[in-house]
N, C-alpha and C. Protein backbone atom coordinates (compact mmCIF):
# COMPACT_ATOMS: atom_id res chain seq x y z
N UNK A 1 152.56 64.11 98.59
CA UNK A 1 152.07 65.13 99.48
C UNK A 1 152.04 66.48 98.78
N UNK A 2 152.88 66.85 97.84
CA UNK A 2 153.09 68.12 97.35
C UNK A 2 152.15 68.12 96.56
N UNK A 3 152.19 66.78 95.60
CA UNK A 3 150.68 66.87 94.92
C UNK A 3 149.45 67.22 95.51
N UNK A 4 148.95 66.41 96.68
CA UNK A 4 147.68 66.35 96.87
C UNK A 4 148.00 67.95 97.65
N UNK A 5 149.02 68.70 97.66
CA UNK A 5 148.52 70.37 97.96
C UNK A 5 148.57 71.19 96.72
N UNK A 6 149.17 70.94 95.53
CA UNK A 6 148.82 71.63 94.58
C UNK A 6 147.41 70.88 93.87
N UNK A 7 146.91 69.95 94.16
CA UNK A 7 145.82 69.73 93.20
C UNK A 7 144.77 70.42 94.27
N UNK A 8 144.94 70.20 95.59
CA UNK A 8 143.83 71.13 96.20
C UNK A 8 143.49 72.62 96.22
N UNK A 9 145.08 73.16 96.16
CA UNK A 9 144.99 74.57 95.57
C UNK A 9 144.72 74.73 94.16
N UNK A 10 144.82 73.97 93.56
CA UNK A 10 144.55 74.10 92.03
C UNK A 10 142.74 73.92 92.28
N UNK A 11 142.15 73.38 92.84
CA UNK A 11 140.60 72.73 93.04
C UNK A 11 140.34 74.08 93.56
N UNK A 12 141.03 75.05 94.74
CA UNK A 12 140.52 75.67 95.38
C UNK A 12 140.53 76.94 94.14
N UNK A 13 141.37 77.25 93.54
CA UNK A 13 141.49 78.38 92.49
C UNK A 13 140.62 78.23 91.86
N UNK A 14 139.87 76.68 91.35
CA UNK A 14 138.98 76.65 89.99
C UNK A 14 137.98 76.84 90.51
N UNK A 15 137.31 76.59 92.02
CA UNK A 15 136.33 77.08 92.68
C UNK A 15 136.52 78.62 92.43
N UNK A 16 137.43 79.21 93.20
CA UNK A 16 136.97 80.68 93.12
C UNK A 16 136.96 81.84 92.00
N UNK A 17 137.38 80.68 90.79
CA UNK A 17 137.58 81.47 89.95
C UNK A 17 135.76 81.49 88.81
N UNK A 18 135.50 80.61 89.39
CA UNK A 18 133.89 80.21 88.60
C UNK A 18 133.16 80.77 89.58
N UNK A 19 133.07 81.08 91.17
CA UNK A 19 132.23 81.98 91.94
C UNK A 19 132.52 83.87 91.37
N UNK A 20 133.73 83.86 90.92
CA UNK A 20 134.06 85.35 90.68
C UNK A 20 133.87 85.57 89.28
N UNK A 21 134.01 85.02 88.51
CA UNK A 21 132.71 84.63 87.06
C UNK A 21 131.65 85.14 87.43
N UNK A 22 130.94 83.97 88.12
CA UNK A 22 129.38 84.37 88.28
C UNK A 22 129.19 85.28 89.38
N UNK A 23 129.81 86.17 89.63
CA UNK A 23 129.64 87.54 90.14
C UNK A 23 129.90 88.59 89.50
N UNK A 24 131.13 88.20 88.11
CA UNK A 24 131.25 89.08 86.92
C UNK A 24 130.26 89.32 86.24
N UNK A 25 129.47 87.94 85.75
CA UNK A 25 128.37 87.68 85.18
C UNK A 25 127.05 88.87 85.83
N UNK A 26 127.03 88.72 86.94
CA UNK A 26 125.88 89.52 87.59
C UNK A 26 126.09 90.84 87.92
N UNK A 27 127.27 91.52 87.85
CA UNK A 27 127.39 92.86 87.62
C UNK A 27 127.58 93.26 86.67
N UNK A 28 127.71 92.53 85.33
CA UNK A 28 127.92 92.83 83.82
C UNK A 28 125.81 92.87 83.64
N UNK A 29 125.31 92.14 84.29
CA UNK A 29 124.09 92.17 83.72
C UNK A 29 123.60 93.37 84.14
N UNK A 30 123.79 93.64 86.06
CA UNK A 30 123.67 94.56 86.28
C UNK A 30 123.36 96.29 85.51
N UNK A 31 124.54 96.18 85.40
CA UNK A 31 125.16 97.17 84.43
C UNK A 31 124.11 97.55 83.39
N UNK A 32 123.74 96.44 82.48
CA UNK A 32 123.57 96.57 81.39
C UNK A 32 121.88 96.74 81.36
N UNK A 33 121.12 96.15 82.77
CA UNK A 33 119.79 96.79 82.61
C UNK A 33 119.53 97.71 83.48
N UNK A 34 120.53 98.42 83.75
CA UNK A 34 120.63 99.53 85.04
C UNK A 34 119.40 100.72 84.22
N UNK A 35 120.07 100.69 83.06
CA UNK A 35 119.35 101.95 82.81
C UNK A 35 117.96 101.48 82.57
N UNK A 36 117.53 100.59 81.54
CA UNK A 36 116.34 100.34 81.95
C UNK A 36 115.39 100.52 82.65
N UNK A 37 115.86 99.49 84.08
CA UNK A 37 115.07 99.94 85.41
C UNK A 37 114.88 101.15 85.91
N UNK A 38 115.98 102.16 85.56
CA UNK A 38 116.21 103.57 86.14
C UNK A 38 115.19 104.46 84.93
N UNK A 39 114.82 104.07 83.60
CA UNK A 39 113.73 104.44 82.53
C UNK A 39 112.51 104.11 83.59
N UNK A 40 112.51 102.92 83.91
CA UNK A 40 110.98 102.75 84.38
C UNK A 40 110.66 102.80 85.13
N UNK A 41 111.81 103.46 86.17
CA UNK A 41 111.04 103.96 87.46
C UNK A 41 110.65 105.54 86.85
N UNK A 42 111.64 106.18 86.06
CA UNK A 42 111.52 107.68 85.93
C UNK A 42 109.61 107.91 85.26
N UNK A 43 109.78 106.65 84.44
CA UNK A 43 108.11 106.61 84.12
C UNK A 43 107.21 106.51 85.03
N UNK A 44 107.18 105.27 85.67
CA UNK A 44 106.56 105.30 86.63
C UNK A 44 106.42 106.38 87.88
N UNK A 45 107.43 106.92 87.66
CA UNK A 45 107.35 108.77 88.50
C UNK A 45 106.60 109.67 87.85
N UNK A 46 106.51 109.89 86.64
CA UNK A 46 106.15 110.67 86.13
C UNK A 46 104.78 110.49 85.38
N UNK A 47 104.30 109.42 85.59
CA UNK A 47 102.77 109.01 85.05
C UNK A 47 102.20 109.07 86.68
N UNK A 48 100.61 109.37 86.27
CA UNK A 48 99.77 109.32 87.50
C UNK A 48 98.36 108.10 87.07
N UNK A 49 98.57 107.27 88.15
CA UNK A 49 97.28 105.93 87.71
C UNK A 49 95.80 107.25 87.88
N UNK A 50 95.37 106.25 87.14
CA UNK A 50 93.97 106.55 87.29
C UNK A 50 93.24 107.08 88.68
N UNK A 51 93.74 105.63 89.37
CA UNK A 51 93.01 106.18 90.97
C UNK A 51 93.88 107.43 91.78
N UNK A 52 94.65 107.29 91.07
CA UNK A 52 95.54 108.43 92.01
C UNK A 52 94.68 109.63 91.70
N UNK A 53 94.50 109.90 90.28
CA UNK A 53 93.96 111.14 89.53
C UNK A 53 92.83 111.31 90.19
N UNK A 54 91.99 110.02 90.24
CA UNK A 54 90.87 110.21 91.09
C UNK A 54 90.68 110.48 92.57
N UNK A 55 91.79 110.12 93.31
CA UNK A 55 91.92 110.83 94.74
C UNK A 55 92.26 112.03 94.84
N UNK A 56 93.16 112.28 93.54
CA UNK A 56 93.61 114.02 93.65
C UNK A 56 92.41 114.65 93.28
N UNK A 57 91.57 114.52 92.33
CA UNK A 57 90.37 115.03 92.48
C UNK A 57 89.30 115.28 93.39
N UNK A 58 89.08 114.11 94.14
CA UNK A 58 88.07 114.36 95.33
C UNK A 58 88.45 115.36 96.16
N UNK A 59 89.85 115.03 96.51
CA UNK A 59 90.89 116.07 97.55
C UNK A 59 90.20 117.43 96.99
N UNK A 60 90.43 117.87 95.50
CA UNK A 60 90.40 119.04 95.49
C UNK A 60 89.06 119.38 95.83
N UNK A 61 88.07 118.86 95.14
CA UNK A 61 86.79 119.30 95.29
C UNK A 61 86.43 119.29 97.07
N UNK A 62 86.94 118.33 97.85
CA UNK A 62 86.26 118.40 99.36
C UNK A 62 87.13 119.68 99.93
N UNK A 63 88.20 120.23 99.03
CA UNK A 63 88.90 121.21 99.60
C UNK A 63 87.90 122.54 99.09
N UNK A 64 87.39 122.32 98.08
CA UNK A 64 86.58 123.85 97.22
C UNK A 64 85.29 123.29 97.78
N UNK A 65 84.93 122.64 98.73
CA UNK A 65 83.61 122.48 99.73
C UNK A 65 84.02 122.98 100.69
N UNK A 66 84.83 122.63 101.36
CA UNK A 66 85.17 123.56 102.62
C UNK A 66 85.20 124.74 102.70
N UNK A 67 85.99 125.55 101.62
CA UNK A 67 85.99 126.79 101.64
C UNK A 67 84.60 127.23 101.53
N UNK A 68 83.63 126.67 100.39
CA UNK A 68 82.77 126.99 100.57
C UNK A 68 81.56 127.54 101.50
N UNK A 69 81.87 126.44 102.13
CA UNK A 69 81.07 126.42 103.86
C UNK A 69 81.21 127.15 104.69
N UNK A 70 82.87 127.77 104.35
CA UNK A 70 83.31 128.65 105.34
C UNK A 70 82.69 130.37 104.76
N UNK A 71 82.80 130.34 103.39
CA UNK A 71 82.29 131.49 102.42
C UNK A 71 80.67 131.53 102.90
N UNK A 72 80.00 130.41 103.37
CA UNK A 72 78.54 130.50 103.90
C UNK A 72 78.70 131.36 104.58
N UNK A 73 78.92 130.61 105.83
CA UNK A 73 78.68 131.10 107.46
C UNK A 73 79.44 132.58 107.32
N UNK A 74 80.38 132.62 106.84
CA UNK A 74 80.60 134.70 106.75
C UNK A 74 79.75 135.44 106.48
N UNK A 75 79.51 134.49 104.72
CA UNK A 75 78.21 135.04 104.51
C UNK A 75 76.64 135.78 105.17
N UNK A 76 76.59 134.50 106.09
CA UNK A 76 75.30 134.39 106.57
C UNK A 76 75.54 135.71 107.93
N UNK A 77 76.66 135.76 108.59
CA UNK A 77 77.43 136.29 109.21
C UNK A 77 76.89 138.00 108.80
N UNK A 78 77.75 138.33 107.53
CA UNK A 78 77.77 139.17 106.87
C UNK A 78 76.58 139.80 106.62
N UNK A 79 75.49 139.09 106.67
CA UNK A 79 74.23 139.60 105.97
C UNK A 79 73.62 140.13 106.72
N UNK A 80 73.15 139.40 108.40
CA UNK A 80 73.08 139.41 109.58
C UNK A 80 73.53 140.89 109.87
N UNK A 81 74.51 141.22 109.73
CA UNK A 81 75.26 143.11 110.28
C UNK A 81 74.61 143.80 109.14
N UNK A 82 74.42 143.17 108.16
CA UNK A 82 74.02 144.16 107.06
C UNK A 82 72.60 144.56 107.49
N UNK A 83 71.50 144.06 107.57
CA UNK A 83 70.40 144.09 107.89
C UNK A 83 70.24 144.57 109.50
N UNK A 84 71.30 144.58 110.30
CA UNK A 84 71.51 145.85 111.14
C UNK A 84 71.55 147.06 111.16
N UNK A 85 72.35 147.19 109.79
CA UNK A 85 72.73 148.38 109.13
C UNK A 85 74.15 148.48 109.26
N UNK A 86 75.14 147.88 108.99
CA UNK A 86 75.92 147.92 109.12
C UNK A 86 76.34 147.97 107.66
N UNK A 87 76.68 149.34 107.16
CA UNK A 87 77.08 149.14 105.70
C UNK A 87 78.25 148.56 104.97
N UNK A 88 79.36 148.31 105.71
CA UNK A 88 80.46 147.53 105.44
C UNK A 88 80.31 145.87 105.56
N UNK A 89 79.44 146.02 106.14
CA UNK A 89 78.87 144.29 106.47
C UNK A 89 78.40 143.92 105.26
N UNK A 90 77.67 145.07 104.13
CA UNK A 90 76.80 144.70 103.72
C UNK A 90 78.02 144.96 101.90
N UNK A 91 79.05 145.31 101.79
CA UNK A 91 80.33 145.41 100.90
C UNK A 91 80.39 143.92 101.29
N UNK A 92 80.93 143.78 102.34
CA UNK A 92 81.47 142.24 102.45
C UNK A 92 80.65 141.18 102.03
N UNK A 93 79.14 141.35 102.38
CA UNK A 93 78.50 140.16 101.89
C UNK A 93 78.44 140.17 100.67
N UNK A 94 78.36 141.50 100.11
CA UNK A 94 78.50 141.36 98.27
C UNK A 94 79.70 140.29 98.17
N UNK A 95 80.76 141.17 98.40
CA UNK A 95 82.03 140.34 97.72
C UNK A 95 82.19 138.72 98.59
N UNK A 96 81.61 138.28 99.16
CA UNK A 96 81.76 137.13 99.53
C UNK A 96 80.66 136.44 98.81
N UNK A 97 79.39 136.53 98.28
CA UNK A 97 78.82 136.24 97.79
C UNK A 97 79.26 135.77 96.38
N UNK A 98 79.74 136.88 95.55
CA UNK A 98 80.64 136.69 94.64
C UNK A 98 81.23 135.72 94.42
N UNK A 99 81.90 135.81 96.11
CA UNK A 99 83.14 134.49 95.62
C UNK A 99 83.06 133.13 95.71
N UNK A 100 81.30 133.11 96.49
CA UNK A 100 80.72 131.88 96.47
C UNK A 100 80.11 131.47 95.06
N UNK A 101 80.14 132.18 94.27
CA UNK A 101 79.56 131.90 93.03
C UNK A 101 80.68 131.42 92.07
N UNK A 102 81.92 132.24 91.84
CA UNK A 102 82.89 131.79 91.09
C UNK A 102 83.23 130.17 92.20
N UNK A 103 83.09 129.82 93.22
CA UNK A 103 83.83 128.80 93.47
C UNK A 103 82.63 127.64 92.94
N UNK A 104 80.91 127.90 93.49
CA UNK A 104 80.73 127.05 93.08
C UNK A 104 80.82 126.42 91.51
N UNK A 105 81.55 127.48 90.51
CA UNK A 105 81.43 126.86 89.07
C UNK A 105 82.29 125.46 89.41
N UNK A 106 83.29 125.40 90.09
CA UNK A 106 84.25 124.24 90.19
C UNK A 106 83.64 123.22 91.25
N UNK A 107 82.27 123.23 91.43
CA UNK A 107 82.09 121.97 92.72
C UNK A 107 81.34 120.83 91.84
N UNK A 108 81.47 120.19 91.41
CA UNK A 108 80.51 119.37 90.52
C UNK A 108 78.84 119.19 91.17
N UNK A 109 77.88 119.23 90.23
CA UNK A 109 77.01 119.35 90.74
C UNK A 109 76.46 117.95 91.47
N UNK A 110 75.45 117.55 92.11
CA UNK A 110 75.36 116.17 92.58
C UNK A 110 73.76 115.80 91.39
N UNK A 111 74.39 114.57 91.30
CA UNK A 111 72.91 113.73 90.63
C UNK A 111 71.40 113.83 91.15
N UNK A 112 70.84 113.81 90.33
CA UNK A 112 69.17 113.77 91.08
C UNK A 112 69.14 112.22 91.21
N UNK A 113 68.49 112.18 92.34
CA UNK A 113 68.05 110.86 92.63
C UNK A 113 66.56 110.41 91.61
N UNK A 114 66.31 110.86 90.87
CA UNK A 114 65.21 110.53 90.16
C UNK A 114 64.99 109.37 89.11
């Protein structure tokens, strides 16, 4: 009887001593490609894909269209009082004009359908 409780505790020790192994095992590996993974996420943070570049682009440009549109209608706005006679109307449409010109250098132009 004493036997069959030390060979079962002896069975039960060699079990838990080979489950706590292979949990040594897997936090030693852990460990050891920690940094790795923590390299290639920092890369992967710090690179931008292609399509990304290409969505951040459209973004900007539909953002330097908007303004644009809005630089119109002042414009058109602006010109409108000027040709009233409104001489400050007619300062403003200069300088808004202006600034429709420096923005469109940044709108890409569109293709001819030809």
């Amino acid at each position: 009887m004493v036997q069959a409780m030390r060979a079962s505790s002896l069975l039960g020790l060699v079990a838990i001593s080979l489950m706590l192994s292979g949990c040594l095992v897997k936090a030693a590996a852990d460990v050891v490609t920690a940094p790795v993974r923590i390299g290639a996420r920092a890369v992967d943070l710090a690179t931008t894909s292609q399509s990304e570049a290409d969505q951040n682009r459209g973004r900007e440009i539909r953002q330097r269209e908007e303004q644009l549109g809005k630089l119109e209608r002042d414009y058109r706005k602006q010109t409108e009082e000027c040709e009233e006679g409104d001489r400050s109307a007619c300062r403003d449409a200069n300088e808004t004009y202006a600034e429709m010109q420096e923005l469109m250098r940044y709108i890409p132009a569109e293709p001819d359908d030809n």
